[in-house]
Every structure is written in structure tokens, then in C-alpha cells.
N, C-alpha and C. Protein backbone atom coordinates (compact mmCIF):
# COMPACT_ATOMS: atom_id res chain seq x y z
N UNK A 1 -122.44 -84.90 75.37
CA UNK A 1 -122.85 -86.26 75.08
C UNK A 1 -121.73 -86.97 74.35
N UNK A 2 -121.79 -88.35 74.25
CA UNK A 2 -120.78 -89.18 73.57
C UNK A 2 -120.75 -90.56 73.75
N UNK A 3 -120.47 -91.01 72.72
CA UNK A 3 -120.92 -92.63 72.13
C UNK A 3 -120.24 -93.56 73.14
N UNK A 4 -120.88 -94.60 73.15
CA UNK A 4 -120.44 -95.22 74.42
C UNK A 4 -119.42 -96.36 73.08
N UNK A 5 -118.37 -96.72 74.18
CA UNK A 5 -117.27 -97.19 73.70
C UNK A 5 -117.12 -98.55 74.00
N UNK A 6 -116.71 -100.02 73.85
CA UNK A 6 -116.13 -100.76 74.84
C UNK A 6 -116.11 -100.68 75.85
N UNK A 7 -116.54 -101.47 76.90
CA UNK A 7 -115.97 -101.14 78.37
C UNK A 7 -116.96 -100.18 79.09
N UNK A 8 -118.15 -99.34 78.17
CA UNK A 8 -118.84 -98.87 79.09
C UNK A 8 -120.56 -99.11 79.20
N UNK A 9 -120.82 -98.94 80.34
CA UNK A 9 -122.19 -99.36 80.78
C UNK A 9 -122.97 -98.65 80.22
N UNK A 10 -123.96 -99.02 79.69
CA UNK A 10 -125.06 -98.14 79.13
C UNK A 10 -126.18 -98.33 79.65
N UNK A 11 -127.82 -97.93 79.58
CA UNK A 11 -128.85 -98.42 80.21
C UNK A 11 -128.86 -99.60 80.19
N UNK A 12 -129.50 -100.06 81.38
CA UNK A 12 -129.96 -101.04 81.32
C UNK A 12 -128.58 -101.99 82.31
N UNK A 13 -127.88 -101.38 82.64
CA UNK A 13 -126.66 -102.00 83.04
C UNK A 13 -125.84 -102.81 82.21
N UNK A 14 -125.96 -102.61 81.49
CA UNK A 14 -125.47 -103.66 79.57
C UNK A 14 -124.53 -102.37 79.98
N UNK A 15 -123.18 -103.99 79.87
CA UNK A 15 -121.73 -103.57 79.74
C UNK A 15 -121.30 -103.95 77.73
N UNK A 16 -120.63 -102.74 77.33
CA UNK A 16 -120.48 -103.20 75.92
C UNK A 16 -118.84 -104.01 75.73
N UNK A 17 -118.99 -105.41 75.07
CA UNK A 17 -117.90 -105.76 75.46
C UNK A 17 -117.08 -105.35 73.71
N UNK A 18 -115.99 -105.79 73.66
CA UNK A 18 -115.04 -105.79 72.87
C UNK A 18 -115.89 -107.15 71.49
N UNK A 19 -115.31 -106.47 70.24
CA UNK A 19 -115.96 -107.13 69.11
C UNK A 19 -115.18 -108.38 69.24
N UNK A 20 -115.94 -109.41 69.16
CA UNK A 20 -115.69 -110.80 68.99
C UNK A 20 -114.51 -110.94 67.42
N UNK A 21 -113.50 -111.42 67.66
CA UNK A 21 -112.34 -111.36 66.43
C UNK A 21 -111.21 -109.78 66.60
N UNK A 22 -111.81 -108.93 67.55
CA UNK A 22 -110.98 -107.54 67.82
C UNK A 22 -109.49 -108.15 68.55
N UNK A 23 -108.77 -107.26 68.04
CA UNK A 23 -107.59 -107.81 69.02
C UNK A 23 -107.36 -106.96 70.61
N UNK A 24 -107.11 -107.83 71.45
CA UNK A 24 -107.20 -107.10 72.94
C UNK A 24 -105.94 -106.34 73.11
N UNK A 25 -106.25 -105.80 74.28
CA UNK A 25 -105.29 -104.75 74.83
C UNK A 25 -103.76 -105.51 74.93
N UNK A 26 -102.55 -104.90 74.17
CA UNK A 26 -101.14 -105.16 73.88
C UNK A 26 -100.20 -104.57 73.63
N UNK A 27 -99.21 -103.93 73.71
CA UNK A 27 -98.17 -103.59 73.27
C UNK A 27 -98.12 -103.69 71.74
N UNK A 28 -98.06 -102.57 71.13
CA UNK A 28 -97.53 -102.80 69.55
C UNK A 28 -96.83 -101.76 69.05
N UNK A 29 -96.25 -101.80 68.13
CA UNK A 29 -95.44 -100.86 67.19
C UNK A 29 -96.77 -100.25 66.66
N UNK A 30 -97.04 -98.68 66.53
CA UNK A 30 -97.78 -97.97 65.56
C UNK A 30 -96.75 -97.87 64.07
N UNK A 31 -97.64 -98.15 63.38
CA UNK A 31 -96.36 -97.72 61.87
C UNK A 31 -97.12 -96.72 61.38
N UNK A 32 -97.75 -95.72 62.02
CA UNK A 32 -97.77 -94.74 61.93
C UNK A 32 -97.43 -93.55 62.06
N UNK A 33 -97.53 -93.68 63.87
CA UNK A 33 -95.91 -92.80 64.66
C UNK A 33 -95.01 -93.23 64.50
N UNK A 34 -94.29 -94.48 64.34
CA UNK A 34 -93.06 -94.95 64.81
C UNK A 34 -93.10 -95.35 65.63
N UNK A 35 -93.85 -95.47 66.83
CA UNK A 35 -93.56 -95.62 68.42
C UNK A 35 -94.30 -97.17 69.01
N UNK A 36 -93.29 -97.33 69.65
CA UNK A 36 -94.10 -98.28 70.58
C UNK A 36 -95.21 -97.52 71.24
N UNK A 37 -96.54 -98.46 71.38
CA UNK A 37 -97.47 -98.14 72.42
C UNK A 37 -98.47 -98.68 72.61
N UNK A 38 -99.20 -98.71 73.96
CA UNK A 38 -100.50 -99.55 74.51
C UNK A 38 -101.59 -99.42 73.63
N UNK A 39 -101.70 -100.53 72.66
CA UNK A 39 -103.27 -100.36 72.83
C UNK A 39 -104.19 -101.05 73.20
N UNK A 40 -105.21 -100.12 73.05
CA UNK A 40 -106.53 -100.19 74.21
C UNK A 40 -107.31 -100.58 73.51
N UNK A 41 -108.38 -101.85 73.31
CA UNK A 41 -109.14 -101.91 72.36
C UNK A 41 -110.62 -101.21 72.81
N UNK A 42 -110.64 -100.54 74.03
CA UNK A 42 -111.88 -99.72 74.22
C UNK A 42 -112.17 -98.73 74.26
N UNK A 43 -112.24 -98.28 72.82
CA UNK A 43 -112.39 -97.02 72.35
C UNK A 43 -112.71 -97.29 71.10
N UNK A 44 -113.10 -95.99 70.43
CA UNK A 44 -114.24 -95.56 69.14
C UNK A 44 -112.96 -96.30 67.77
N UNK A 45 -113.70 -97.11 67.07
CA UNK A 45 -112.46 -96.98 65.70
C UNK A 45 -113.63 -96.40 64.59
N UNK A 46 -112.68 -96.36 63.80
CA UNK A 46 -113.34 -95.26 62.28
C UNK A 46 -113.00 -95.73 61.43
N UNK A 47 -113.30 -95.85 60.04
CA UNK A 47 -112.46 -96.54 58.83
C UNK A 47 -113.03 -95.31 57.35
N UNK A 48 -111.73 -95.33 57.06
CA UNK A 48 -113.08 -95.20 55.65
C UNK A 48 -113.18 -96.04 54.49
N UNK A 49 -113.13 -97.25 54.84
CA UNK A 49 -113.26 -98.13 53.99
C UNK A 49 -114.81 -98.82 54.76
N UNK A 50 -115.99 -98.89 53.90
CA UNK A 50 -117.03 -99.34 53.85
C UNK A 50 -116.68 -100.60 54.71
N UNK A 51 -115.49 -101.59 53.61
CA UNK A 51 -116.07 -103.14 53.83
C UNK A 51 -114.97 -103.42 55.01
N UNK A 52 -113.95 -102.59 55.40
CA UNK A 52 -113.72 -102.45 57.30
C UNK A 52 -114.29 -102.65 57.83
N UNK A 53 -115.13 -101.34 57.86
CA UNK A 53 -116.43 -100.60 58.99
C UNK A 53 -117.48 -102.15 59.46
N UNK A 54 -117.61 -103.08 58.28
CA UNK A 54 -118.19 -104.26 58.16
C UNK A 54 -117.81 -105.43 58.78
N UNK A 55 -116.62 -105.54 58.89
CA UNK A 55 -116.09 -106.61 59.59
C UNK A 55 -116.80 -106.77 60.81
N UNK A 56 -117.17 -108.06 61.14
CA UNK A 56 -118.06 -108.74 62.54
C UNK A 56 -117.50 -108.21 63.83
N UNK A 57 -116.63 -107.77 63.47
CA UNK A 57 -115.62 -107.69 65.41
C UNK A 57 -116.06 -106.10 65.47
N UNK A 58 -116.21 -105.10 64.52
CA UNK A 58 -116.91 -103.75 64.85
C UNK A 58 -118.26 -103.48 64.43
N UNK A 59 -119.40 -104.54 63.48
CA UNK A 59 -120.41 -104.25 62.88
C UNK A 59 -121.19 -105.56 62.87
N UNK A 60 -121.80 -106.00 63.84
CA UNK A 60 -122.49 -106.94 64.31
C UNK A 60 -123.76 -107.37 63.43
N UNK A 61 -123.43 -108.50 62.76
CA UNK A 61 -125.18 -109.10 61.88
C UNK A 61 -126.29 -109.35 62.78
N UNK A 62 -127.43 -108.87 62.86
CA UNK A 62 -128.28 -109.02 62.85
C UNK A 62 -129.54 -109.96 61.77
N UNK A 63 -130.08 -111.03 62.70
CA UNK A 63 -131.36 -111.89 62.19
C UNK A 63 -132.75 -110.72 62.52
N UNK A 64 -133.01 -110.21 61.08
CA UNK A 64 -134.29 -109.87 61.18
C UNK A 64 -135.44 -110.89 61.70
N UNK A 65 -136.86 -109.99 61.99
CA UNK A 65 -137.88 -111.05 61.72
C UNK A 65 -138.20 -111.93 60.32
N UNK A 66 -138.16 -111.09 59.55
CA UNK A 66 -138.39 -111.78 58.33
C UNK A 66 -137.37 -112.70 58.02
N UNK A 67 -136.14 -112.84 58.67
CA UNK A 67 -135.59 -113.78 58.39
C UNK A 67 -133.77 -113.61 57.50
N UNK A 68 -134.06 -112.00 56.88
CA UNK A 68 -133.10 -111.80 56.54
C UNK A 68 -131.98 -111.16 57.33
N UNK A 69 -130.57 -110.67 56.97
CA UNK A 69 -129.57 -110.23 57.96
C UNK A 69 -129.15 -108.56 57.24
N UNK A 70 -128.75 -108.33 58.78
CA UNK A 70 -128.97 -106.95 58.36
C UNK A 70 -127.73 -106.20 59.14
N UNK A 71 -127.00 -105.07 58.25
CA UNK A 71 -125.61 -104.87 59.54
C UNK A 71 -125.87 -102.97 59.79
N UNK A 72 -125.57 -102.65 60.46
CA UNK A 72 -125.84 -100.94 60.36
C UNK A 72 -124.61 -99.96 60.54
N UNK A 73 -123.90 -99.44 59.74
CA UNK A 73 -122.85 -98.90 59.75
C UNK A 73 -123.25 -96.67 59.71
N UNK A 74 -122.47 -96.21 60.35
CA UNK A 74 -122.74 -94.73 60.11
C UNK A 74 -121.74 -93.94 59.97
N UNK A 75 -121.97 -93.19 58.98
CA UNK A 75 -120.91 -92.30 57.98
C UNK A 75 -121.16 -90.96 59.03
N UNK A 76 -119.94 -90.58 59.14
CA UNK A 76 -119.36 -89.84 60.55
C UNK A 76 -118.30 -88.41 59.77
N UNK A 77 -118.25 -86.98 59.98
CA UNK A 77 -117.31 -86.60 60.13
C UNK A 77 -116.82 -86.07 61.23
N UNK A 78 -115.18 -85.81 61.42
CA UNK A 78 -114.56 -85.84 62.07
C UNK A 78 -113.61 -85.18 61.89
N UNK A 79 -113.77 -84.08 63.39
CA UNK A 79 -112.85 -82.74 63.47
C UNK A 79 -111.70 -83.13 62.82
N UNK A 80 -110.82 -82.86 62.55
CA UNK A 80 -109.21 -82.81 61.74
C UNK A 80 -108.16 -82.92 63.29
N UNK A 81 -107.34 -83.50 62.94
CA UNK A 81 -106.65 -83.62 63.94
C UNK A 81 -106.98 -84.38 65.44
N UNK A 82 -107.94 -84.47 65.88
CA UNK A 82 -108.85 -85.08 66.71
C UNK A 82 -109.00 -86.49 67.12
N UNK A 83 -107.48 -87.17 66.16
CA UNK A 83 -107.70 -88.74 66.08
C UNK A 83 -106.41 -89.00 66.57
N UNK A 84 -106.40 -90.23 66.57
CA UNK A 84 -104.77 -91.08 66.11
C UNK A 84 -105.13 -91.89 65.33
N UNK A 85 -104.05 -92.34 64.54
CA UNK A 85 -103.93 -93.11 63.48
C UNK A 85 -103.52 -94.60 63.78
N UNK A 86 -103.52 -95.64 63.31
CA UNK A 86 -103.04 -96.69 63.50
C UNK A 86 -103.37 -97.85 62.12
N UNK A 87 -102.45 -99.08 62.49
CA UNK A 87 -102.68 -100.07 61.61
C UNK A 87 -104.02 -100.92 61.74
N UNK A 88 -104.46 -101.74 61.06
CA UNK A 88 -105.71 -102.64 61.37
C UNK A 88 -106.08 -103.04 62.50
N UNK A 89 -107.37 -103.27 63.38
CA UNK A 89 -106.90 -104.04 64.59
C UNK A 89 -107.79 -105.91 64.29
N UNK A 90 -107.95 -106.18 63.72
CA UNK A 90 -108.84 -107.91 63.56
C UNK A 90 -108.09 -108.69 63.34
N UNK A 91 -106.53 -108.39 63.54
CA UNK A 91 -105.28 -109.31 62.61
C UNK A 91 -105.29 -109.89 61.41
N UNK A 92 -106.09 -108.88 60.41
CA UNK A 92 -106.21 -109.54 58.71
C UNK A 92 -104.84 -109.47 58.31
N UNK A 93 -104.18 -108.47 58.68
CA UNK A 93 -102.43 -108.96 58.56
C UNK A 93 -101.45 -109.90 58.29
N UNK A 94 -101.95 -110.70 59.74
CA UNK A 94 -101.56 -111.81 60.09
C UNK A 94 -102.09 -112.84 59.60
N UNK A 95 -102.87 -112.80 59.19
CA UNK A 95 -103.32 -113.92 58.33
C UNK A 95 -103.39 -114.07 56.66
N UNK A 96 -102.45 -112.67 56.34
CA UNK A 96 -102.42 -112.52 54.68
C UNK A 96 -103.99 -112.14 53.98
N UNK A 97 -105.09 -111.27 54.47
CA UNK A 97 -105.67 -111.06 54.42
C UNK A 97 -105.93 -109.38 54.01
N UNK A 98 -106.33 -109.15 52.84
CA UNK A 98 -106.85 -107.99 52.44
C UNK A 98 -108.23 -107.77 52.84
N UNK A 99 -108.34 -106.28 53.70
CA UNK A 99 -109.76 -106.01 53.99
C UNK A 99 -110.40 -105.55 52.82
N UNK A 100 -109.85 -104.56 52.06
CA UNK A 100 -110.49 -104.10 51.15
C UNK A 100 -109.33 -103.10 50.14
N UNK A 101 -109.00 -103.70 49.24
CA UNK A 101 -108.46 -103.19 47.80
C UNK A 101 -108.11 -101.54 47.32
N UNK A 102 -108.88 -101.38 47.74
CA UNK A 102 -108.64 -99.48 47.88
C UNK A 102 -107.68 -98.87 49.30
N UNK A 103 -107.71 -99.72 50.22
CA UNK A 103 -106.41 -99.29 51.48
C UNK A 103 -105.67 -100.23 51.47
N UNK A 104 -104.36 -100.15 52.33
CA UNK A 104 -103.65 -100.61 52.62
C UNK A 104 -104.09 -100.92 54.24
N UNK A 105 -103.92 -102.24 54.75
CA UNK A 105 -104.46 -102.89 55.59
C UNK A 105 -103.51 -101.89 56.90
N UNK A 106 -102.31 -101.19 56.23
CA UNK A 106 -101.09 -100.66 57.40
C UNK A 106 -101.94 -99.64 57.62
């Protein structure tokens, strides 16, 4: 089994699209590897910064009935090694924007 990502169909024929404010598929420098390379914005991201994980383009508000808003985030671990690394993807960068005080946005 495995979480459906961007880009894929789930019941119901509901295609999941890319988070509204995500940046699309481009060419970039990782300043992680060093390397140039494609990315893909359809696939799983992870943070461990809470108020990341929060941002609208990966954690969608919801209008309750009652009227209030509500967002649902889930605390995940994750095999070691099993990832790649990378810089932000919502361009808070580029706009001189700190996500959250405890990381570095790189």
C-alpha cells in the first residue's frame, strides 16, 4: 500500500492536483547535493517543522459545519536513508520569508 501523491487518481476518479502556491516541475540547484536536478512536484514532501507541514500549498483549511477551520497534519516516521533532501518548495525564499524560526528555509 502507499499514499497517493500528486498526480494520482484515487477513488472516485479524483485526480490529486498539486498544492495551490507549490512550485511546479523545474530545473533547480539542490543545495543539498550540489547538483543540478528535475524537480517533480508530485511526490510525498515531509517537514519537521509543524508550521511548514501547515502551509496552504501542502495542508489544506477546511470550513467545518460549525463554522470553524480546521487543518490536519500527520506525524510520520521514516526509514533512514529512504529520502532526498532538498530546499523549500512554496518560494518563501524568494520572497524573504521565514517559514518557521527553528529551520533554515535551505
Amino acid at each position: 500500500n502507499q499514499l497517493a501523491k500528486p498526480g494520482d487518481t484515487v477513488l472516485g476518479g479524483i485526480k490529486i492536483k498539486t498544492g495551490v502556491g507549490h512550485l511546479d516541475k523545474h530545473k533547480r540547484f539542490n543545495k543539498f547535493t550540489k547538483k543540478e536536478e528535475d524537480f517533480n512536484p508530485n511526490q510525498i514532501f515531509l517537514s519537521p517543522s509543524p508550521k511548514y507541514a501547515s502551509v496552504p500549498a501542502y495542508c489544506k483549511l477546511h470550513t467545518l459545519k460549525s463554522g470553524q477551520q480546521a487543518q490536519v497534519m500527520l506525524q510520520v516516521r521514516v526509514r533512514p536513508e529512504s529520502y532526498g533532501i532538498g530546499q523549500e518548495t512554496v518560494g518563501a525564499t524568494a520572497n524573504y520569508d521565514s517559514l518557521d524560526s527553528n529551520f533554515s528555509n535551505d
